[in-house]
N, C-alpha and C. Protein backbone atom coordinates (compact mmCIF):
# COMPACT_ATOMS: atom_id res chain seq x y z
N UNK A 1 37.13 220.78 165.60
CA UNK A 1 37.80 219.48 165.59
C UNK A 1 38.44 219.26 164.23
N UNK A 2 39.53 219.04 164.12
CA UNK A 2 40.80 218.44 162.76
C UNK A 2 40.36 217.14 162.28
N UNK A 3 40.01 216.94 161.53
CA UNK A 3 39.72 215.98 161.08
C UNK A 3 41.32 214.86 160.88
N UNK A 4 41.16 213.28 160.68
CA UNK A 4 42.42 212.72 160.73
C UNK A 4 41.95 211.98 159.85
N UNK A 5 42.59 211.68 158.57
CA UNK A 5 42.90 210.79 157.88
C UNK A 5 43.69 209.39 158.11
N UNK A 6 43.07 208.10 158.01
CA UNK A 6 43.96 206.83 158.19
C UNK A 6 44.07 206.01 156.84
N UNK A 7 45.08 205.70 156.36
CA UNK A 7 44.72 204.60 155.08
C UNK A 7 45.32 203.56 155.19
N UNK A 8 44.43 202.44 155.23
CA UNK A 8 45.07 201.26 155.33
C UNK A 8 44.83 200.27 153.66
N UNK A 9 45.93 199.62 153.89
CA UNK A 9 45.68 198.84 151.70
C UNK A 9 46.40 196.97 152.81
N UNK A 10 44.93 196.42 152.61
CA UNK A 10 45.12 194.84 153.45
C UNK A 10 45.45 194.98 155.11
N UNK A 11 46.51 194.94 155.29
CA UNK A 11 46.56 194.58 156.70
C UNK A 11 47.75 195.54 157.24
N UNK A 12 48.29 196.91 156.38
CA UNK A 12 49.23 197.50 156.19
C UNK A 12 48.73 199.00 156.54
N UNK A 13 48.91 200.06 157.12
CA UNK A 13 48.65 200.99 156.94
C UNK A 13 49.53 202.16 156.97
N UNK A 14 49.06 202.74 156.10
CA UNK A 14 49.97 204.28 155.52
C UNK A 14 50.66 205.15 156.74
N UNK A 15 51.60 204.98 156.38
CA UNK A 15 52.56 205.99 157.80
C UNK A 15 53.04 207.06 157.27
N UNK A 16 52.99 207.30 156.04
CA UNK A 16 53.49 207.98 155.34
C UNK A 16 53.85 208.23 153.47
N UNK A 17 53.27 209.24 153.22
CA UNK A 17 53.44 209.44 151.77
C UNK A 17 53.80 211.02 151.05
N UNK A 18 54.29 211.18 149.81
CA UNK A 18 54.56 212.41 149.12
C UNK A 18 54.96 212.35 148.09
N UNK A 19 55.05 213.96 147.43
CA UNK A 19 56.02 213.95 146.42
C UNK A 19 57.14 215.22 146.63
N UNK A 20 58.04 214.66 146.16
CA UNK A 20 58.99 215.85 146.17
C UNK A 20 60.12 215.62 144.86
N UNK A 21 60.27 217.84 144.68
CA UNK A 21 61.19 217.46 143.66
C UNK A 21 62.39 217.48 144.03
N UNK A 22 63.52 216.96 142.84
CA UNK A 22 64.65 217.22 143.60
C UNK A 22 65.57 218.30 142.82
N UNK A 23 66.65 218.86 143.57
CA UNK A 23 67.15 219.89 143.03
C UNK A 23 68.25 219.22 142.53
N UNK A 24 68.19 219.45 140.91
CA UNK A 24 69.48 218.14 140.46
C UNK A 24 69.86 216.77 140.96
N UNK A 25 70.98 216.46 141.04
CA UNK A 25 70.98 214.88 141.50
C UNK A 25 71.45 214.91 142.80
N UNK A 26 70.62 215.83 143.84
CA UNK A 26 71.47 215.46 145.26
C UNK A 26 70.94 214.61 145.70
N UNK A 27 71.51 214.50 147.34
CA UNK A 27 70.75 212.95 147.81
C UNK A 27 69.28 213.93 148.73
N UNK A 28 68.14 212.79 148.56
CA UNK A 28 66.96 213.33 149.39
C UNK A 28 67.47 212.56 150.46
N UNK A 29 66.41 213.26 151.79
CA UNK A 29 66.46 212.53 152.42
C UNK A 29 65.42 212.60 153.50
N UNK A 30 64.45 211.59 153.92
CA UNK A 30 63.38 211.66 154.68
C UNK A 30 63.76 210.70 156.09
N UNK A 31 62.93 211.64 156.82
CA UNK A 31 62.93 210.99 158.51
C UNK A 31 61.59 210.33 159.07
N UNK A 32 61.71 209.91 159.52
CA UNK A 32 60.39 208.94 159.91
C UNK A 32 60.31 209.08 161.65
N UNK A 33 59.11 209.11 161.92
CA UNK A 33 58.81 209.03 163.53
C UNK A 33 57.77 208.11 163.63
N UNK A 34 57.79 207.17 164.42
CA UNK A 34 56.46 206.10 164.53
C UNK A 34 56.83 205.78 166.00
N UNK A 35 55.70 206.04 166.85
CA UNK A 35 55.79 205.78 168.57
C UNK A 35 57.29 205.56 168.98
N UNK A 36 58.13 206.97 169.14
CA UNK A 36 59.32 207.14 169.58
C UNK A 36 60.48 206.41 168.94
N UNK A 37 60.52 206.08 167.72
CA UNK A 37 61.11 205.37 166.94
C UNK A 37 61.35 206.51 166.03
N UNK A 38 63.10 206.90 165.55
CA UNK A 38 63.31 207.11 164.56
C UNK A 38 64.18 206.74 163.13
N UNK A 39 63.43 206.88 162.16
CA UNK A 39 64.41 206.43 161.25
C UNK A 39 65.28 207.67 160.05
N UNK A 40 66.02 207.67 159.64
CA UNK A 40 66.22 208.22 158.44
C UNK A 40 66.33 207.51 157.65
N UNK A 41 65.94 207.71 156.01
CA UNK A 41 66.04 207.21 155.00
C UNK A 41 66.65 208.40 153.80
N UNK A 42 67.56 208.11 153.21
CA UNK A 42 68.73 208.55 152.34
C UNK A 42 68.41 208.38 150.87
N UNK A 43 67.89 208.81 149.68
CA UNK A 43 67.99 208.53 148.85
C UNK A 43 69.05 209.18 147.79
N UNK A 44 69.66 208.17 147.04
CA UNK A 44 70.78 208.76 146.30
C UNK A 44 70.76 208.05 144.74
N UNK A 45 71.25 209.56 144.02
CA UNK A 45 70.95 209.12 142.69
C UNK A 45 72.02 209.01 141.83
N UNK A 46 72.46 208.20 141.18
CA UNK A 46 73.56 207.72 140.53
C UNK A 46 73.18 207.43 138.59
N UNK A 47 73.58 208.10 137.98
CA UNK A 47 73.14 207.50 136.37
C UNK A 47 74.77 207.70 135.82
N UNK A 48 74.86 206.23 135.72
CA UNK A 48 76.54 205.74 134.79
C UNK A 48 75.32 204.77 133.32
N UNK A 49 75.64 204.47 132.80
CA UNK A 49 75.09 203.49 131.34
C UNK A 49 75.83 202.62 131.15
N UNK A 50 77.10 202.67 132.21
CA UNK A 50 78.21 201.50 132.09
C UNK A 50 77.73 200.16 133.40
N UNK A 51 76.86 201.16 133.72
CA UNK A 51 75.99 200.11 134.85
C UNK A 51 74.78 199.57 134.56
N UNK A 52 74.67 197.66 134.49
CA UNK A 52 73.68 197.05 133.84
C UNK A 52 73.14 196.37 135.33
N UNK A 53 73.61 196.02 136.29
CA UNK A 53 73.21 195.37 137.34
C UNK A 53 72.39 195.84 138.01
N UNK A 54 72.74 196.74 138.58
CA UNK A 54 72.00 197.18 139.80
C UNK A 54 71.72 198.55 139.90
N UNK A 55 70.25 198.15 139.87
CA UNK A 55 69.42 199.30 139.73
C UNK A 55 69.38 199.61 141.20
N UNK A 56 69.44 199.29 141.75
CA UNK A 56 68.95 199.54 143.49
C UNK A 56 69.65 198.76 144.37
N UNK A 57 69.85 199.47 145.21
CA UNK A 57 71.03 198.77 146.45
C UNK A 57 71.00 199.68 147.75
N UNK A 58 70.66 198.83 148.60
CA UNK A 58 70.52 199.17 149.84
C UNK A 58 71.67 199.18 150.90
N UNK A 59 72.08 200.01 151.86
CA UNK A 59 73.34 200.24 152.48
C UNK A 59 72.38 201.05 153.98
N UNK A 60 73.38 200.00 155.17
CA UNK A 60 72.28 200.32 156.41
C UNK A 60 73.85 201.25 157.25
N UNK A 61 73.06 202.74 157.39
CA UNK A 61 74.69 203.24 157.76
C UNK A 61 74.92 202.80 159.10
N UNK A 62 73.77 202.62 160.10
CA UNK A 62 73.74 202.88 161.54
C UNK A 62 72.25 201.70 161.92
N UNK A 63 72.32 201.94 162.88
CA UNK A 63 70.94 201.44 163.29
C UNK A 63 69.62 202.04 162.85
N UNK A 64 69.81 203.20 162.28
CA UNK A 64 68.55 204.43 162.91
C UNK A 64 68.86 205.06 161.07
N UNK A 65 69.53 204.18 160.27
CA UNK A 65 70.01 205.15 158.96
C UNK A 65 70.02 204.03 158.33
N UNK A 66 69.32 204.39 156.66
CA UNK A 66 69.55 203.37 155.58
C UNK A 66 69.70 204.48 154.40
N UNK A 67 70.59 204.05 153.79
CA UNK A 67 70.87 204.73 152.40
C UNK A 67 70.43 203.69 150.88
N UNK A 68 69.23 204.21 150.32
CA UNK A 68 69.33 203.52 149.40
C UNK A 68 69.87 203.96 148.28
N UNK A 69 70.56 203.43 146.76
CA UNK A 69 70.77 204.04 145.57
C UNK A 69 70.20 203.57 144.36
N UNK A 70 70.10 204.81 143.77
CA UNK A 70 69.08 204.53 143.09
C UNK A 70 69.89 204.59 141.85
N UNK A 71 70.15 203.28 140.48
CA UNK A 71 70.84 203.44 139.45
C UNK A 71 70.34 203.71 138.80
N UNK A 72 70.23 204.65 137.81
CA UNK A 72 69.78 204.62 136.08
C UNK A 72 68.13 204.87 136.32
N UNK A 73 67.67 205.17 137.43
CA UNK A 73 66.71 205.62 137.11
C UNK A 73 66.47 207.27 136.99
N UNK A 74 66.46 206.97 135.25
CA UNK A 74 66.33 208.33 134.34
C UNK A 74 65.16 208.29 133.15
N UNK A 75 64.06 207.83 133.52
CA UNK A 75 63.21 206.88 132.51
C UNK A 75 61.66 208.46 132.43
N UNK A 76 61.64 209.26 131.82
CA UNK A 76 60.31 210.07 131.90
C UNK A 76 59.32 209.24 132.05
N UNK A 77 59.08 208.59 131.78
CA UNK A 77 57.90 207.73 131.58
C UNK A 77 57.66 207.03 133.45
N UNK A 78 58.99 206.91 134.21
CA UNK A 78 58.61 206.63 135.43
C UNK A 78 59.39 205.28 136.10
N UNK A 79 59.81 204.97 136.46
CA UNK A 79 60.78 204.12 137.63
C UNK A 79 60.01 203.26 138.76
N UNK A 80 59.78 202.63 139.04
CA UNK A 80 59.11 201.93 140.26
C UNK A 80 59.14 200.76 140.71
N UNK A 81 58.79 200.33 141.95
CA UNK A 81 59.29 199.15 142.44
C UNK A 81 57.73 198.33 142.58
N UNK A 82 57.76 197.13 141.77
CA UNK A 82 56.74 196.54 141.66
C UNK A 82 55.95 195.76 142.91
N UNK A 83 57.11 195.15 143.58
CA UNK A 83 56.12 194.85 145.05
C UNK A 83 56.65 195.94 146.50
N UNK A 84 56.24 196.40 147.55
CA UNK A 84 56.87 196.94 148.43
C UNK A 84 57.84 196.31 149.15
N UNK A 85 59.24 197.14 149.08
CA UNK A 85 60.38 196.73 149.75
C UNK A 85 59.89 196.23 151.21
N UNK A 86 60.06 195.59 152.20
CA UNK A 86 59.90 195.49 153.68
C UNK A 86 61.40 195.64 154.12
N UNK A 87 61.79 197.16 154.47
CA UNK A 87 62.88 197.80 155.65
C UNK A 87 63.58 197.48 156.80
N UNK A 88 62.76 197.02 157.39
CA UNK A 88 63.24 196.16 159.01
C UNK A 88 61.88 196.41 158.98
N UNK A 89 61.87 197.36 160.52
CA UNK A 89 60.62 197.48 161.68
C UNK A 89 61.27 199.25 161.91
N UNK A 90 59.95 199.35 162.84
CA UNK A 90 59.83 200.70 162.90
C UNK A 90 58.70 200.70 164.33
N UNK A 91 58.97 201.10 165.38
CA UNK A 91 57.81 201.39 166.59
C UNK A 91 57.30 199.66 166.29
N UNK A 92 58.15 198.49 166.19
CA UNK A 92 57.71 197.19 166.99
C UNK A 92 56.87 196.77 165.36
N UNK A 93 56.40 197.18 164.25
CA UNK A 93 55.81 196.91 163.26
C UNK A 93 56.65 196.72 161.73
N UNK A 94 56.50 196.50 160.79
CA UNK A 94 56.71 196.33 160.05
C UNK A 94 56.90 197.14 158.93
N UNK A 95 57.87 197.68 158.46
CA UNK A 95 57.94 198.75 157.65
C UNK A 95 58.32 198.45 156.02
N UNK A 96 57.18 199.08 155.56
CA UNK A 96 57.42 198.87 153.94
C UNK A 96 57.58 199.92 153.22
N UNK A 97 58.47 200.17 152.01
CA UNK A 97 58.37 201.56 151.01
C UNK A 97 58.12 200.95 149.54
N UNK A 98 57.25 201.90 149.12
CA UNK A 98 57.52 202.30 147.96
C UNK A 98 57.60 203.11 147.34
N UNK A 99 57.91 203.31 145.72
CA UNK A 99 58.39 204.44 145.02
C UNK A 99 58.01 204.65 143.53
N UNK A 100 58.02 205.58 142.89
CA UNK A 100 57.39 205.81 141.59
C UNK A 100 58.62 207.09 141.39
N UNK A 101 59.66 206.98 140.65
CA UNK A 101 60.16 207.91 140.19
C UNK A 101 60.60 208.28 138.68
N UNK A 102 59.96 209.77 138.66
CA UNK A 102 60.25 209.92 136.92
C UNK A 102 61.26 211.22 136.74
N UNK A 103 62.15 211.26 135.90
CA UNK A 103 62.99 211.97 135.22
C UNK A 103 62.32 213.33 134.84
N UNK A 104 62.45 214.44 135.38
CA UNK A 104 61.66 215.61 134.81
C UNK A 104 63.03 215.91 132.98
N UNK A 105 61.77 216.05 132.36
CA UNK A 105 62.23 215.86 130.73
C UNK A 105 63.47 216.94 130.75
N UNK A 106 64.54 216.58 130.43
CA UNK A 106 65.92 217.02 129.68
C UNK A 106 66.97 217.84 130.91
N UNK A 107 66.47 217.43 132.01
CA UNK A 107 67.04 217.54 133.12
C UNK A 107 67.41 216.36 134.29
N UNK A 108 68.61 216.26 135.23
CA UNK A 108 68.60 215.55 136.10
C UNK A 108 68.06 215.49 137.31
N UNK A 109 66.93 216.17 137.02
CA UNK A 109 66.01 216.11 138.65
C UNK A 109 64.90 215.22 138.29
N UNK A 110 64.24 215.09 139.66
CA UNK A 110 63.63 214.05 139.66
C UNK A 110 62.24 214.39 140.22
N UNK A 111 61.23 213.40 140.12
CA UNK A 111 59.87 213.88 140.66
C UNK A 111 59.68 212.37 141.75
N UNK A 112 59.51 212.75 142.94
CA UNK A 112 59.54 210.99 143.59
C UNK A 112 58.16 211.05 144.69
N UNK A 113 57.67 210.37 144.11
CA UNK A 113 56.38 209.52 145.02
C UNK A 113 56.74 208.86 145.63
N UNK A 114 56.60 208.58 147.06
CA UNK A 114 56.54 207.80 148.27
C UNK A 114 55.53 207.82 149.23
N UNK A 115 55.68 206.50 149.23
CA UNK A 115 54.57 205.42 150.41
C UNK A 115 55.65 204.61 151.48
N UNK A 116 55.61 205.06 152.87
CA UNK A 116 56.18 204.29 153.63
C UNK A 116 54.76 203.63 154.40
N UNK A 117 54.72 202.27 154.80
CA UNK A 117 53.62 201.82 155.56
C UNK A 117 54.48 200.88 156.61
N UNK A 118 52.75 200.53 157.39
CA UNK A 118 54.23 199.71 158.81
C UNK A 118 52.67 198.65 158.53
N UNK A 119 53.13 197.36 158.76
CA UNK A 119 52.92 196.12 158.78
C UNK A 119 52.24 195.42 160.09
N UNK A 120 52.36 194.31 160.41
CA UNK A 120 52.09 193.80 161.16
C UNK A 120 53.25 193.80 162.31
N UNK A 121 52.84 193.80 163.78
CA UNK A 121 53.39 193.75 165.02
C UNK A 121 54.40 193.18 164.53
N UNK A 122 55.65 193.22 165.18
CA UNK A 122 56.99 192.43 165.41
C UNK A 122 57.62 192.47 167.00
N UNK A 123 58.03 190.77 167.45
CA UNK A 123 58.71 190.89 168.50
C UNK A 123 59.82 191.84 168.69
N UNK A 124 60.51 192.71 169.80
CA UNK A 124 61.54 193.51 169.23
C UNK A 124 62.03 194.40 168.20
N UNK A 125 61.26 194.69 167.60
CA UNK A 125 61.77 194.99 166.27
C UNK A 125 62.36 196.65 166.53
């Protein structure tokens, strides 16, 4: 018998987590499956210094596709989003990410931790 791991943090539980590196500044990109529900998620990395606003910006391509971008995060020390984003829904629940990303030293790749979790039930979602 396989043993199964579940982690739940409050009323939220883990659907998904990792790390991955990236090869220079392309875009990652992760897919999600939760009870016949799919999503893709797009990450893209952008470093201008002429950009003070916006560190992060979200762009929904499709129903089933979100592209986020990620500005200026080039920090070794580490990048992260202090409370979890909430996405839409995902399989009727609630979908949250987060992220921890650091600058591998004197290069443009990246090291990225992710936590996707799903939430509480939603009508429709």
């Amino acid at each position: 018998m396989e043993g199964v791991v579940k982690i739940k943090n409050g009323d939220k539980e883990l659907l998904a987590s990792g790390m991955v590196l990236t090869f220079d500044s392309e875009p990652v990109e992760i897919t999600l499956s939760y009870k016949d529900e799919i999503i893709t998620f797009s990450m893209e990395f952008i470093s201008d210094p002429e950009i003070k606003d916006l560190p992060l910006s979200f762009e929904l391509v499709n129903q089933t596709s979100l592209k986020v971008k990620f500005t200026n995060h080039n920090n070794t020390l580490g990048t992260y989003n202090i409370q979890p984003f909430e996405l839409g829904s995902i399989g009727n629940r609630l979908l949250y990410f987060n992220y921890f990303i650091t600058q591998l030293n004197q290069t443009s790749r990246k090291k990225i931790d992710y936590s996707f979790y799903v939430g509480k039930e939603v009508q429709n979602g």
